[in-house]
Protein backbone atom coordinates (compact mmCIF):
# COMPACT_ATOMS: atom_id res chain seq x y z
CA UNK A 1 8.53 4.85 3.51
CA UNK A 2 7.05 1.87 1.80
CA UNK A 3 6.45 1.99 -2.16
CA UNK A 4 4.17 -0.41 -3.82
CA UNK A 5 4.00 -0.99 -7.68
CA UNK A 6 1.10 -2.36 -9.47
CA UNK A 7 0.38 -3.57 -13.07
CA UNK A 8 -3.01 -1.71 -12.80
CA UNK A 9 -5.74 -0.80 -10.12
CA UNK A 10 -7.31 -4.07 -10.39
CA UNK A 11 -4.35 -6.13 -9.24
CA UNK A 12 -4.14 -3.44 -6.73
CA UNK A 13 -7.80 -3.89 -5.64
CA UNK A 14 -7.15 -7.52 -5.21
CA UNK A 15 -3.86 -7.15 -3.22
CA UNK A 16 -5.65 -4.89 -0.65
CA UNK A 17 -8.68 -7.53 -0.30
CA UNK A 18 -6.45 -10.56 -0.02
CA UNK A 19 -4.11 -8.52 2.59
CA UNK A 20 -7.25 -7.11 4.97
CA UNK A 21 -8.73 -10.54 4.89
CA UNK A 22 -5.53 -12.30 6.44
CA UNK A 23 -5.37 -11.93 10.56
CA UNK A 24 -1.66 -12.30 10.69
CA UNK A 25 -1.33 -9.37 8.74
CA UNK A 26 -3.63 -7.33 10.47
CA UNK A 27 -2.09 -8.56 13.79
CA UNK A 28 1.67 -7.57 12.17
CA UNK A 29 0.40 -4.27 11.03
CA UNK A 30 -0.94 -3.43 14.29
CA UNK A 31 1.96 -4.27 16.24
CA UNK A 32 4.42 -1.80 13.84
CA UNK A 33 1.55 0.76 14.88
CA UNK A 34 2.04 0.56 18.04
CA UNK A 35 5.92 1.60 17.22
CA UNK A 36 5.28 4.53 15.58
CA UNK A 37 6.42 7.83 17.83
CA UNK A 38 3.59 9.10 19.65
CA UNK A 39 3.24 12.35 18.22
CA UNK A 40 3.41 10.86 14.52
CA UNK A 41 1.04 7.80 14.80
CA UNK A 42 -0.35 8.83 11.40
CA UNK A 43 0.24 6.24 8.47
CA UNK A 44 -0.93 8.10 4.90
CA UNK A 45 -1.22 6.45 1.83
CA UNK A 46 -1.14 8.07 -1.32
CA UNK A 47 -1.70 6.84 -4.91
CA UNK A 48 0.15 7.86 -8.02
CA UNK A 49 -0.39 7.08 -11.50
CA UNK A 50 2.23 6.34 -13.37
CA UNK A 51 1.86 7.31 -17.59
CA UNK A 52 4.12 6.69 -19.94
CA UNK A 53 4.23 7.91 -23.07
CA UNK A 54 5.25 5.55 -25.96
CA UNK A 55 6.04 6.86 -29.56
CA UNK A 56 5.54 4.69 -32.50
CA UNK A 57 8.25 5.42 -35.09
């Protein structure tokens, strides 16, 4: 299980555009798929928003 944190969606966005553009990456990620167990060669990915509530005393 990997877990990613973000300031916002934006800085996501831009992490996701600069990692799909690089080959090495793509060439890494392709290789750990290929480790995966047969039967569960599935990767999801979910997003969650995190809210916090902040009370001004």
């Amino acid at each position: 299980m990997e877990i990613s944190k973000y300031r916002d969606e934006e800085e996501y966005q831009k992490s996701i555009d600069l990692i799909n553009k690089e080959k090495e990456i793509q060439e890494l990620f392709s290789a750990f798929q290929s480790l995966l167990v047969s039967e569960k060669q599935e990767i999801n990915e979910e997003n969650f928003l995190e809210k916090k509530l902040i009370n001004n005393f």
